[in-house]
PDB file of N, CA and C in Angstrom:
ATOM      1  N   UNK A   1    -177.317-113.559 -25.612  1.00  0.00           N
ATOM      2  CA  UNK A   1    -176.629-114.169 -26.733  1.00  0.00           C
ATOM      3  C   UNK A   1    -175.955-113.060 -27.541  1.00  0.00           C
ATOM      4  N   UNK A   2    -174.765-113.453 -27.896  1.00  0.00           N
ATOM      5  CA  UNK A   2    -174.158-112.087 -28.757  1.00  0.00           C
ATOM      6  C   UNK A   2    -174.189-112.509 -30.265  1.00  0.00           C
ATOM      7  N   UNK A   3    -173.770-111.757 -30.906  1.00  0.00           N
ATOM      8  CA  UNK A   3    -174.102-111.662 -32.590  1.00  0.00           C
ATOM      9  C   UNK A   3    -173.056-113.256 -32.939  1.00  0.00           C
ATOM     10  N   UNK A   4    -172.234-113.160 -32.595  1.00  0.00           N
ATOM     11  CA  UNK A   4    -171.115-113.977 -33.080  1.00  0.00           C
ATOM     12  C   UNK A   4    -171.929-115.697 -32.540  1.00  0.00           C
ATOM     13  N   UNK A   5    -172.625-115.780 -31.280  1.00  0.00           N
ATOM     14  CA  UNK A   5    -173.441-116.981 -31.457  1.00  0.00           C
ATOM     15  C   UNK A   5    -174.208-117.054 -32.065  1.00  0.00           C
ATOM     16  N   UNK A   6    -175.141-116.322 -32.531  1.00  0.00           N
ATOM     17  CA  UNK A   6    -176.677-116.030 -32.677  1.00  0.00           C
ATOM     18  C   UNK A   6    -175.921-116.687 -34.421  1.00  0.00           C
ATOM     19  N   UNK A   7    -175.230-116.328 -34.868  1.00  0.00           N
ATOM     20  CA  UNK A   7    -174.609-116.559 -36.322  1.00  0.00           C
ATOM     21  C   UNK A   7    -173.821-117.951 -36.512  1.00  0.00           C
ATOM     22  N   UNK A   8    -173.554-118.931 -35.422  1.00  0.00           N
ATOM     23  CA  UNK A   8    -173.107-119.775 -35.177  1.00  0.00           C
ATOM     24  C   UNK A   8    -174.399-120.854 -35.545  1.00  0.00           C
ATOM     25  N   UNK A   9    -175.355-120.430 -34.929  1.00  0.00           N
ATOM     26  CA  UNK A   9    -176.280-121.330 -34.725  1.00  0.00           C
ATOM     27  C   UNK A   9    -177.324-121.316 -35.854  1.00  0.00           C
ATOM     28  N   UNK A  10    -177.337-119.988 -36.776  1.00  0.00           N
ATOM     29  CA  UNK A  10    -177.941-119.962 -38.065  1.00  0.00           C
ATOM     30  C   UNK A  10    -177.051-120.733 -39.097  1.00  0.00           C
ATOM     31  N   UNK A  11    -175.932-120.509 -38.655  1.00  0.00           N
ATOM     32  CA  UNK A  11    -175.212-121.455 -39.606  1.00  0.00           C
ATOM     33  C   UNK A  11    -175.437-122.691 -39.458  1.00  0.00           C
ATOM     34  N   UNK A  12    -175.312-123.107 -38.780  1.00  0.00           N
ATOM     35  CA  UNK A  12    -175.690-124.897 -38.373  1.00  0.00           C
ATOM     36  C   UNK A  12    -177.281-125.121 -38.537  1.00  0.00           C
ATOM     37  N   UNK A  13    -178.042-124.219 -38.105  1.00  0.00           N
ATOM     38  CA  UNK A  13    -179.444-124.578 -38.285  1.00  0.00           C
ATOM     39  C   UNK A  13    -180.192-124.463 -39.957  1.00  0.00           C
ATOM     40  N   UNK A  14    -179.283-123.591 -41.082  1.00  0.00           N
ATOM     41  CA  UNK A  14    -179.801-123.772 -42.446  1.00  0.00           C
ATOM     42  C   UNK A  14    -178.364-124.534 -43.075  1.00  0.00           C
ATOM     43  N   UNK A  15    -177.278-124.917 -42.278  1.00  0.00           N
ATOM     44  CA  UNK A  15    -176.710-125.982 -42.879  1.00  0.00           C
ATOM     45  C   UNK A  15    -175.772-124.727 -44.437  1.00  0.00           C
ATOM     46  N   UNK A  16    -175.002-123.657 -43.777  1.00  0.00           N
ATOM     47  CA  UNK A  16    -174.906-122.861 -44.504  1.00  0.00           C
ATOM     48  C   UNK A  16    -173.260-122.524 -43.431  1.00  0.00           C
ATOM     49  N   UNK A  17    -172.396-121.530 -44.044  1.00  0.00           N
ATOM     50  CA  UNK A  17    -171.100-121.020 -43.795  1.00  0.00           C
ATOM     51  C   UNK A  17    -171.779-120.047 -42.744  1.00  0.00           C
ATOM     52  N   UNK A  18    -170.859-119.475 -41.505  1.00  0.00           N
ATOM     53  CA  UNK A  18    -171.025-118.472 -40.543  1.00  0.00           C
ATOM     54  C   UNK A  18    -170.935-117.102 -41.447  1.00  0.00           C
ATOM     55  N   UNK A  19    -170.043-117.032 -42.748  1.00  0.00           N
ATOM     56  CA  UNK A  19    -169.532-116.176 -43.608  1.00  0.00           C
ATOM     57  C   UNK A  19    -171.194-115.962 -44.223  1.00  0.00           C
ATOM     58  N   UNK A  20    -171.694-116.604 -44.949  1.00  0.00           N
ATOM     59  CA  UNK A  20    -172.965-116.398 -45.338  1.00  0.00           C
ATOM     60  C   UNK A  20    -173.966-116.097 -44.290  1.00  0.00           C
ATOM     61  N   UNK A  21    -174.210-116.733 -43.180  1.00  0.00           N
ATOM     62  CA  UNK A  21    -174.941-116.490 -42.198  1.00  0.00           C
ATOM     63  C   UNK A  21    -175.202-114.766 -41.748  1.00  0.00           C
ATOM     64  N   UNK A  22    -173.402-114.126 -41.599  1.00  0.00           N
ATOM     65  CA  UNK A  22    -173.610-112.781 -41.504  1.00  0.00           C
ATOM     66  C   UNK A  22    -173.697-112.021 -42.365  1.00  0.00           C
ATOM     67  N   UNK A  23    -173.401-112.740 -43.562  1.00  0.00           N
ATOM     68  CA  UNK A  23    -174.066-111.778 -44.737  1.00  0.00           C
ATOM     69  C   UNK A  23    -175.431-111.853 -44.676  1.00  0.00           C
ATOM     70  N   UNK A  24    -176.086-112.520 -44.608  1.00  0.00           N
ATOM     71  CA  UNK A  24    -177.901-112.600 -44.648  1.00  0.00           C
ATOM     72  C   UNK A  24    -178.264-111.222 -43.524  1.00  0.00           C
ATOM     73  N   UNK A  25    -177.282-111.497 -42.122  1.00  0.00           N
ATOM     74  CA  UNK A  25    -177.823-110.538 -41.250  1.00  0.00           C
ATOM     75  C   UNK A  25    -177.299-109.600 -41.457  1.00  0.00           C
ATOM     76  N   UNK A  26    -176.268-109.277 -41.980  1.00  0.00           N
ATOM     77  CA  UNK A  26    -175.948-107.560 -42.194  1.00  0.00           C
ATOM     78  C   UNK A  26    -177.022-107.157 -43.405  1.00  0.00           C
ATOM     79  N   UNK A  27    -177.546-107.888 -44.434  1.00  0.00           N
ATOM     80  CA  UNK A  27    -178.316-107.220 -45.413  1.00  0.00           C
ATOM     81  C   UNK A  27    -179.748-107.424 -44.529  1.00  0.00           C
ATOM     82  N   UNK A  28    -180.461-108.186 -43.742  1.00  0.00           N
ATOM     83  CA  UNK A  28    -181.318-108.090 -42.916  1.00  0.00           C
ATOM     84  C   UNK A  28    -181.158-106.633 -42.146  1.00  0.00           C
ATOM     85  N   UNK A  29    -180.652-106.401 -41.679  1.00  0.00           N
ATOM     86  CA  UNK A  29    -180.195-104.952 -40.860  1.00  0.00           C
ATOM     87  C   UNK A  29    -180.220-103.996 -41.394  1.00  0.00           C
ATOM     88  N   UNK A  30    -179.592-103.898 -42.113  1.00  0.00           N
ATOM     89  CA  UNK A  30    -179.607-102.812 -43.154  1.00  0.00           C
ATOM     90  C   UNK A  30    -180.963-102.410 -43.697  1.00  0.00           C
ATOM     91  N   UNK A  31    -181.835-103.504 -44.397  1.00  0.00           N
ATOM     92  CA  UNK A  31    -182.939-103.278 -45.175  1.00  0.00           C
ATOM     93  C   UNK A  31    -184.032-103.229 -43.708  1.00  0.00           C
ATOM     94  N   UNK A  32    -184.094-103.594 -42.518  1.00  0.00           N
ATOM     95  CA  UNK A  32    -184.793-103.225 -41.411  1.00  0.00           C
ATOM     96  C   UNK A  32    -184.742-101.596 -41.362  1.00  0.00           C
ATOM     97  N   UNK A  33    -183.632-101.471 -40.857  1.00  0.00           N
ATOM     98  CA  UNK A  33    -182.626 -99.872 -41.051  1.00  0.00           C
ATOM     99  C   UNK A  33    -183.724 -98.800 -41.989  1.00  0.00           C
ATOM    100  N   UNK A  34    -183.353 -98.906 -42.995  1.00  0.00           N
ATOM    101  CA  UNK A  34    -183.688 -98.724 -44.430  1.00  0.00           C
ATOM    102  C   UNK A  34    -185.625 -98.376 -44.409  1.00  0.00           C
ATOM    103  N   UNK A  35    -185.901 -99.031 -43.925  1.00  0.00           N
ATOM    104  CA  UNK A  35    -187.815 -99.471 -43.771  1.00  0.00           C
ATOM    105  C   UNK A  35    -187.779 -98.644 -42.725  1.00  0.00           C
ATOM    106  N   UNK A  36    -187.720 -98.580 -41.393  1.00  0.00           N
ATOM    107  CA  UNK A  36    -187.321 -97.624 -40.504  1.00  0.00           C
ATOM    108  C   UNK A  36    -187.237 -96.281 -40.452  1.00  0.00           C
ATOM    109  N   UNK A  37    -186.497 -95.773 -41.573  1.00  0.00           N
ATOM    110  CA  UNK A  37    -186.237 -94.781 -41.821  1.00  0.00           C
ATOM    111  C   UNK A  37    -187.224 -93.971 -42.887  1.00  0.00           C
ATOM    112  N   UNK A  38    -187.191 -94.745 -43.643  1.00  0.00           N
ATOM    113  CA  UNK A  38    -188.053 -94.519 -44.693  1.00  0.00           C
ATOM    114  C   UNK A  38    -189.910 -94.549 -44.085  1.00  0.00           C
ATOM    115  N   UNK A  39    -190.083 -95.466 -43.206  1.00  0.00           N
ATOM    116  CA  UNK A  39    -191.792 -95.543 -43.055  1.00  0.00           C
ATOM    117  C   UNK A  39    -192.013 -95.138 -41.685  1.00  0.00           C
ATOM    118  N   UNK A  40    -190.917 -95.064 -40.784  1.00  0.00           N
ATOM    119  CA  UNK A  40    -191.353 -94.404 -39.525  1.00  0.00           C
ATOM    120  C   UNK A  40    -191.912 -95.975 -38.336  1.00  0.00           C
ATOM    121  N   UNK A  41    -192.251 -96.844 -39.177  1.00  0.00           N
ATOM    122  CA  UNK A  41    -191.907 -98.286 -38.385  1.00  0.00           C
ATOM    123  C   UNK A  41    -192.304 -99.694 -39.143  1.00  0.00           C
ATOM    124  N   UNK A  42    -191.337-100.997 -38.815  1.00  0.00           N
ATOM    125  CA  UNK A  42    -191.686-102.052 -38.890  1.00  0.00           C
ATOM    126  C   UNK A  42    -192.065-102.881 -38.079  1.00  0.00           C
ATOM    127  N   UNK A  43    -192.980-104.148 -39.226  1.00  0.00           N
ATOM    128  CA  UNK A  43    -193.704-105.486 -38.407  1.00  0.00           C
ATOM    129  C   UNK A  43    -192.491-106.003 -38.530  1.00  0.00           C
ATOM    130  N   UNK A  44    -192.449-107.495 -37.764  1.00  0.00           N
ATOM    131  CA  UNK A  44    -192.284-108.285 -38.026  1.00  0.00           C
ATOM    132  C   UNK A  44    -193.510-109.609 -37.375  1.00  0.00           C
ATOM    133  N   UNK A  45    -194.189-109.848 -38.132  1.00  0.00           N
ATOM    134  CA  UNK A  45    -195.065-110.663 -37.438  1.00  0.00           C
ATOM    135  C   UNK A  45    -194.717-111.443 -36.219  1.00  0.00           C
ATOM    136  N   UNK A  46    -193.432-112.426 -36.139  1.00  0.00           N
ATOM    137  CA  UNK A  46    -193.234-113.103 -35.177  1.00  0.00           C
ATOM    138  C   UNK A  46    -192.445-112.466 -33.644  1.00  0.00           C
ATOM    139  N   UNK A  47    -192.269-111.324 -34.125  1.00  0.00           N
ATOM    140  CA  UNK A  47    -191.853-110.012 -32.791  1.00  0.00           C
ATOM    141  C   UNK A  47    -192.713-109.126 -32.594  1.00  0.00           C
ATOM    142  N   UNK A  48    -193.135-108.100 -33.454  1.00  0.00           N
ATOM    143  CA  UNK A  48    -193.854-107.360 -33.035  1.00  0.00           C
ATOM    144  C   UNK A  48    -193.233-106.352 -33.925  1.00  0.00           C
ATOM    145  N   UNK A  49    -193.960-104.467 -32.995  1.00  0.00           N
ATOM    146  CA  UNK A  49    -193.706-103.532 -34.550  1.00  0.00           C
ATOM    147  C   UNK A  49    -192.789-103.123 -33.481  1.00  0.00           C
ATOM    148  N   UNK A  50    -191.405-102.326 -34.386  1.00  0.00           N
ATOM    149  CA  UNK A  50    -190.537-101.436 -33.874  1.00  0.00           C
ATOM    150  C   UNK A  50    -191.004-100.181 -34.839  1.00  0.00           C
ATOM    151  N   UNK A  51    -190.917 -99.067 -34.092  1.00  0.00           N
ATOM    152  CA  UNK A  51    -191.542 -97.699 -34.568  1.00  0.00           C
ATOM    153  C   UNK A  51    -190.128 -96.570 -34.179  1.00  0.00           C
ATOM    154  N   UNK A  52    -190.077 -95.650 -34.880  1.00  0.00           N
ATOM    155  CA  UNK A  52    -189.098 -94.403 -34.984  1.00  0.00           C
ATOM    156  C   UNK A  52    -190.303 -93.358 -34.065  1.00  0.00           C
ATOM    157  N   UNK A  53    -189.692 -92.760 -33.055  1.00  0.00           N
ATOM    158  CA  UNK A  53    -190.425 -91.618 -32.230  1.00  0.00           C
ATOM    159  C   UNK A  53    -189.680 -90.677 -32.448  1.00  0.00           C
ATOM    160  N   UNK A  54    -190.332 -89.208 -31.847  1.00  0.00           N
ATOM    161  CA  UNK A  54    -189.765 -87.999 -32.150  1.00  0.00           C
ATOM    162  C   UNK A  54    -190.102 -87.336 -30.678  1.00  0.00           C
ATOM    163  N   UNK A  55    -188.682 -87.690 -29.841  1.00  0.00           N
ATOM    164  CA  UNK A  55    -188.881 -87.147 -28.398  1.00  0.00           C
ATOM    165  C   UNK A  55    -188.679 -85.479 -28.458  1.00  0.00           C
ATOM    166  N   UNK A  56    -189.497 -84.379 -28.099  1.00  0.00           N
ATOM    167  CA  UNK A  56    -189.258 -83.324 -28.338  1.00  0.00           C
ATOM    168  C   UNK A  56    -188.195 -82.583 -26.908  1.00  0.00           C
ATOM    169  N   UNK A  57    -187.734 -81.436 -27.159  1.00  0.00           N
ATOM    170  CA  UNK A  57    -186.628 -80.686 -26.443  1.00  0.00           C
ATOM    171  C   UNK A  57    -187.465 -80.643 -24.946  1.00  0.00           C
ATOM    172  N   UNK A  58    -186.480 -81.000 -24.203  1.00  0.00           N
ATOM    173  CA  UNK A  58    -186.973 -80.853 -22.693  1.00  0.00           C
ATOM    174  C   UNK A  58    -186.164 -80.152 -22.036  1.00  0.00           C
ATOM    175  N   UNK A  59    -186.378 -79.467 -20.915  1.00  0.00           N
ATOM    176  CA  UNK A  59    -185.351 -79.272 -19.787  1.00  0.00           C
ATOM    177  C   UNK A  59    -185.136 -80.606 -18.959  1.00  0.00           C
ATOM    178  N   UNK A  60    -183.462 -80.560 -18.455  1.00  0.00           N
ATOM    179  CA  UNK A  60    -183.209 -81.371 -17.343  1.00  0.00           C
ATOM    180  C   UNK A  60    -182.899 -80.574 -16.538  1.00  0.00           C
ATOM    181  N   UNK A  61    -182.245 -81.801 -16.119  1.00  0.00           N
ATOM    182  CA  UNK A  61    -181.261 -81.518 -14.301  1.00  0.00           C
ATOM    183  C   UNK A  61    -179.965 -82.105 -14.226  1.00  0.00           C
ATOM    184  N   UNK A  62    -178.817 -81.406 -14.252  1.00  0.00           N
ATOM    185  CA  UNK A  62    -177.426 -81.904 -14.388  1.00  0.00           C
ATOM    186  C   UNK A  62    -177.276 -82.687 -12.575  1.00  0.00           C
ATOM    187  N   UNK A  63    -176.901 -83.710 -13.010  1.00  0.00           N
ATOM    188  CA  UNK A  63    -177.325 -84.699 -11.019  1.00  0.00           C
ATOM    189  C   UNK A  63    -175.549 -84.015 -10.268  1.00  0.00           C
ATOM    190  N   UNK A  64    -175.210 -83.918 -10.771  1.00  0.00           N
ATOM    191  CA  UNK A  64    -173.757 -83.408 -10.071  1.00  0.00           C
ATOM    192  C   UNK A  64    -174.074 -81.915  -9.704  1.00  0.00           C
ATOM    193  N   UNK A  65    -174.309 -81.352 -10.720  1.00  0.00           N
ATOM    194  CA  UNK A  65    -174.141 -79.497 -10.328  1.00  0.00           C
ATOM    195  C   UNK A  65    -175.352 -79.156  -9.938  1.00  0.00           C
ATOM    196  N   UNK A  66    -176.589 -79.911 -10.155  1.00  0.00           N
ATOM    197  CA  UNK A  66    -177.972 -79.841 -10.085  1.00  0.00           C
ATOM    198  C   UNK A  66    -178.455 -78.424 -10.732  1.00  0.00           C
ATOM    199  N   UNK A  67    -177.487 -78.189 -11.723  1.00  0.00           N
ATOM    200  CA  UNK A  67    -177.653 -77.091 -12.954  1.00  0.00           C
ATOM    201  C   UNK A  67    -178.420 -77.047 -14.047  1.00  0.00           C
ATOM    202  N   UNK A  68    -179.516 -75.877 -14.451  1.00  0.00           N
ATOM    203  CA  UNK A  68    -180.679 -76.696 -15.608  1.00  0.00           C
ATOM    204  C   UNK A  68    -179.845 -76.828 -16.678  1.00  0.00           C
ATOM    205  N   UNK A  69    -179.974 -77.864 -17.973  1.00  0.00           N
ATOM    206  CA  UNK A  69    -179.778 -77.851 -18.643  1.00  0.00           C
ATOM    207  C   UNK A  69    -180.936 -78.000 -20.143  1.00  0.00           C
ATOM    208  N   UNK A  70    -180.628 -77.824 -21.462  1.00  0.00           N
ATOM    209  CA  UNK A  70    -181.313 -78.216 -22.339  1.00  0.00           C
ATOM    210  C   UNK A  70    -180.994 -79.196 -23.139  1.00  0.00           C
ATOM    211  N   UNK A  71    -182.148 -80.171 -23.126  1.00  0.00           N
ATOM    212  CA  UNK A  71    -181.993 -81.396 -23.557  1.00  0.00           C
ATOM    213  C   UNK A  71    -182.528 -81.319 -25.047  1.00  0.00           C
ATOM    214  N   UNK A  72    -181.781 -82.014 -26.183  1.00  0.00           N
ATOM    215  CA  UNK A  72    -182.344 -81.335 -27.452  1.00  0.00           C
ATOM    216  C   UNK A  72    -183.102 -82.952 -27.970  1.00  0.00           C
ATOM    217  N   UNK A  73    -183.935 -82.341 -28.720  1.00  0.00           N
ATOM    218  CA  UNK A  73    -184.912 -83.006 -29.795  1.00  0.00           C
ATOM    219  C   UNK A  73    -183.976 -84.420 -30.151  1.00  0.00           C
ATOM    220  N   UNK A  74    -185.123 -85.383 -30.036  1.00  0.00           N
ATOM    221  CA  UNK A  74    -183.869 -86.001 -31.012  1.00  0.00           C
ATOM    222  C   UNK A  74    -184.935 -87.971 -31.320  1.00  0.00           C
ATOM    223  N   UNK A  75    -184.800 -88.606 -32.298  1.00  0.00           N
ATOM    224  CA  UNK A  75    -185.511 -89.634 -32.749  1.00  0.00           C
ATOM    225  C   UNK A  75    -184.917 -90.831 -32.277  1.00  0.00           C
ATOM    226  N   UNK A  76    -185.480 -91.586 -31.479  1.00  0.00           N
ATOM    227  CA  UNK A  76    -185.718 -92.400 -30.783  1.00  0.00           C
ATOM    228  C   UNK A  76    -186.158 -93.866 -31.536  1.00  0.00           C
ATOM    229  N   UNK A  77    -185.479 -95.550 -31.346  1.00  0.00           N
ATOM    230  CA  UNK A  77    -186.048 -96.522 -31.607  1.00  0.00           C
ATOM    231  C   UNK A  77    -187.608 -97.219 -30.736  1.00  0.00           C
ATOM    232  N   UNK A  78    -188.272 -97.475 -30.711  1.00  0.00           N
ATOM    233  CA  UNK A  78    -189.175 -98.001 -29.844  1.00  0.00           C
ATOM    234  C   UNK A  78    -189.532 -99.689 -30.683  1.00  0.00           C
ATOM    235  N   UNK A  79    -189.825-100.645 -29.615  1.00  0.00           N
ATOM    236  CA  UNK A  79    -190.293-101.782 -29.836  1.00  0.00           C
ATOM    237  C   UNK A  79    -191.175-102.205 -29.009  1.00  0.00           C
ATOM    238  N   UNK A  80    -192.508-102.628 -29.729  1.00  0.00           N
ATOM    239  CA  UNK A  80    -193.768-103.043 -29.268  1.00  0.00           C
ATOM    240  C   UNK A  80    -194.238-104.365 -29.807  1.00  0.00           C
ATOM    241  N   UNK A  81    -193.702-105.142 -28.268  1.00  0.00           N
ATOM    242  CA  UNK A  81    -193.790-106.906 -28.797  1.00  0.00           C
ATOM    243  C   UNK A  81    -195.327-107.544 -28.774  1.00  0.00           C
ATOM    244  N   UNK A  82    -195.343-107.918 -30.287  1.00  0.00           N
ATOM    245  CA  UNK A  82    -197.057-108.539 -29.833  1.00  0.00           C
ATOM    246  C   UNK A  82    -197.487-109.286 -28.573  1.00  0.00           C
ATOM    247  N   UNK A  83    -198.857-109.958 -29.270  1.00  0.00           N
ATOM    248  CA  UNK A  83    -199.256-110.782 -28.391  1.00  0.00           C
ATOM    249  C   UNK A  83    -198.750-111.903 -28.676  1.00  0.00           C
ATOM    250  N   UNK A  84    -198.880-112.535 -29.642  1.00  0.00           N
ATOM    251  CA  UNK A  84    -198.322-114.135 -29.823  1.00  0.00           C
ATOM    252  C   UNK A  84    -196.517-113.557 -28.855  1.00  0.00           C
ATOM    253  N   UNK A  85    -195.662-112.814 -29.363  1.00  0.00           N
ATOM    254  CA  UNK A  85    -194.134-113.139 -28.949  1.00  0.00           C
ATOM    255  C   UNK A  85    -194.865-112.920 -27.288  1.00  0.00           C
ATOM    256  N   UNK A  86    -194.895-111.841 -26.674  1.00  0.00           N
ATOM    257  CA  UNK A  86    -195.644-112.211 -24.839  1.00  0.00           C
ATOM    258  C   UNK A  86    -195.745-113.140 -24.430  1.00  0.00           C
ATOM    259  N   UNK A  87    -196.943-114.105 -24.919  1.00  0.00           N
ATOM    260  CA  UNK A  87    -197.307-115.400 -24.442  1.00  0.00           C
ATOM    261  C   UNK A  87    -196.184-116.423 -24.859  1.00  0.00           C
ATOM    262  N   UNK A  88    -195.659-116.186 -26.174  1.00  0.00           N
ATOM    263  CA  UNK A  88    -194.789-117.389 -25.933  1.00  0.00           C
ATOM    264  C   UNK A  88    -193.464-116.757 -24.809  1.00  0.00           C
ATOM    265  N   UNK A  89    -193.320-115.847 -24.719  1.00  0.00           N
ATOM    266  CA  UNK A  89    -191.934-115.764 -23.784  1.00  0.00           C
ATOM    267  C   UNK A  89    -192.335-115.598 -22.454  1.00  0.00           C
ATOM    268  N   UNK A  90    -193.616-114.949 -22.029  1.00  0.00           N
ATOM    269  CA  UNK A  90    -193.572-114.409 -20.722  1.00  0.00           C
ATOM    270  C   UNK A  90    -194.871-115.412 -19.647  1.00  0.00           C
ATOM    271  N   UNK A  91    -195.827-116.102 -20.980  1.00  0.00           N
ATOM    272  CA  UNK A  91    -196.374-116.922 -20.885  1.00  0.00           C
ATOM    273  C   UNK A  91    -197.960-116.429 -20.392  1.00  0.00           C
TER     274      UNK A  91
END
């Protein structure tokens, strides 16, 4: 589903403008964003927690030249779906 449905169908489902609909989700995003950044991760009870990681500097392998390279540091999203969202989706 892309953003532009997903906002179609909030609109019709609280009986509200698509214009308001993406305002709710851009300030939803933002203040997710925002919590994220600030606490290192959020709940959401009915999904689960998304957490900020800190992948440290590795060596690779360039697949064309098969040349080492250095891969730098860098912070990462992660999402860890409970148990209730599992069972209801995967069953």
């Amino acid at each position: 589903m892309k953003e532009k449905e997903m906002l179609g169908l909030l609109a019709t489902k609280w009986g509200i403008s698509a214009k308001d609909a993406a305002k709710f989700l851009d300030d939803f995003v933002t203040v997710f964003k925002d919590g994220l950044k600030a606490n290192g991760e959020v709940t959401l009870n009915a999904l689960g927690k998304f957490v900020c990681l800190e992948k440290p500097a590795r060596t690779g392998r360039n697949p064309m030249t098969g040349e080492t390279i250095q891969i730098a540091a860098k912070k990462v999203a992660k999402w860890k779906p409970n148990k209730k969202f599992k069972d209801e989706m995967f069953g």
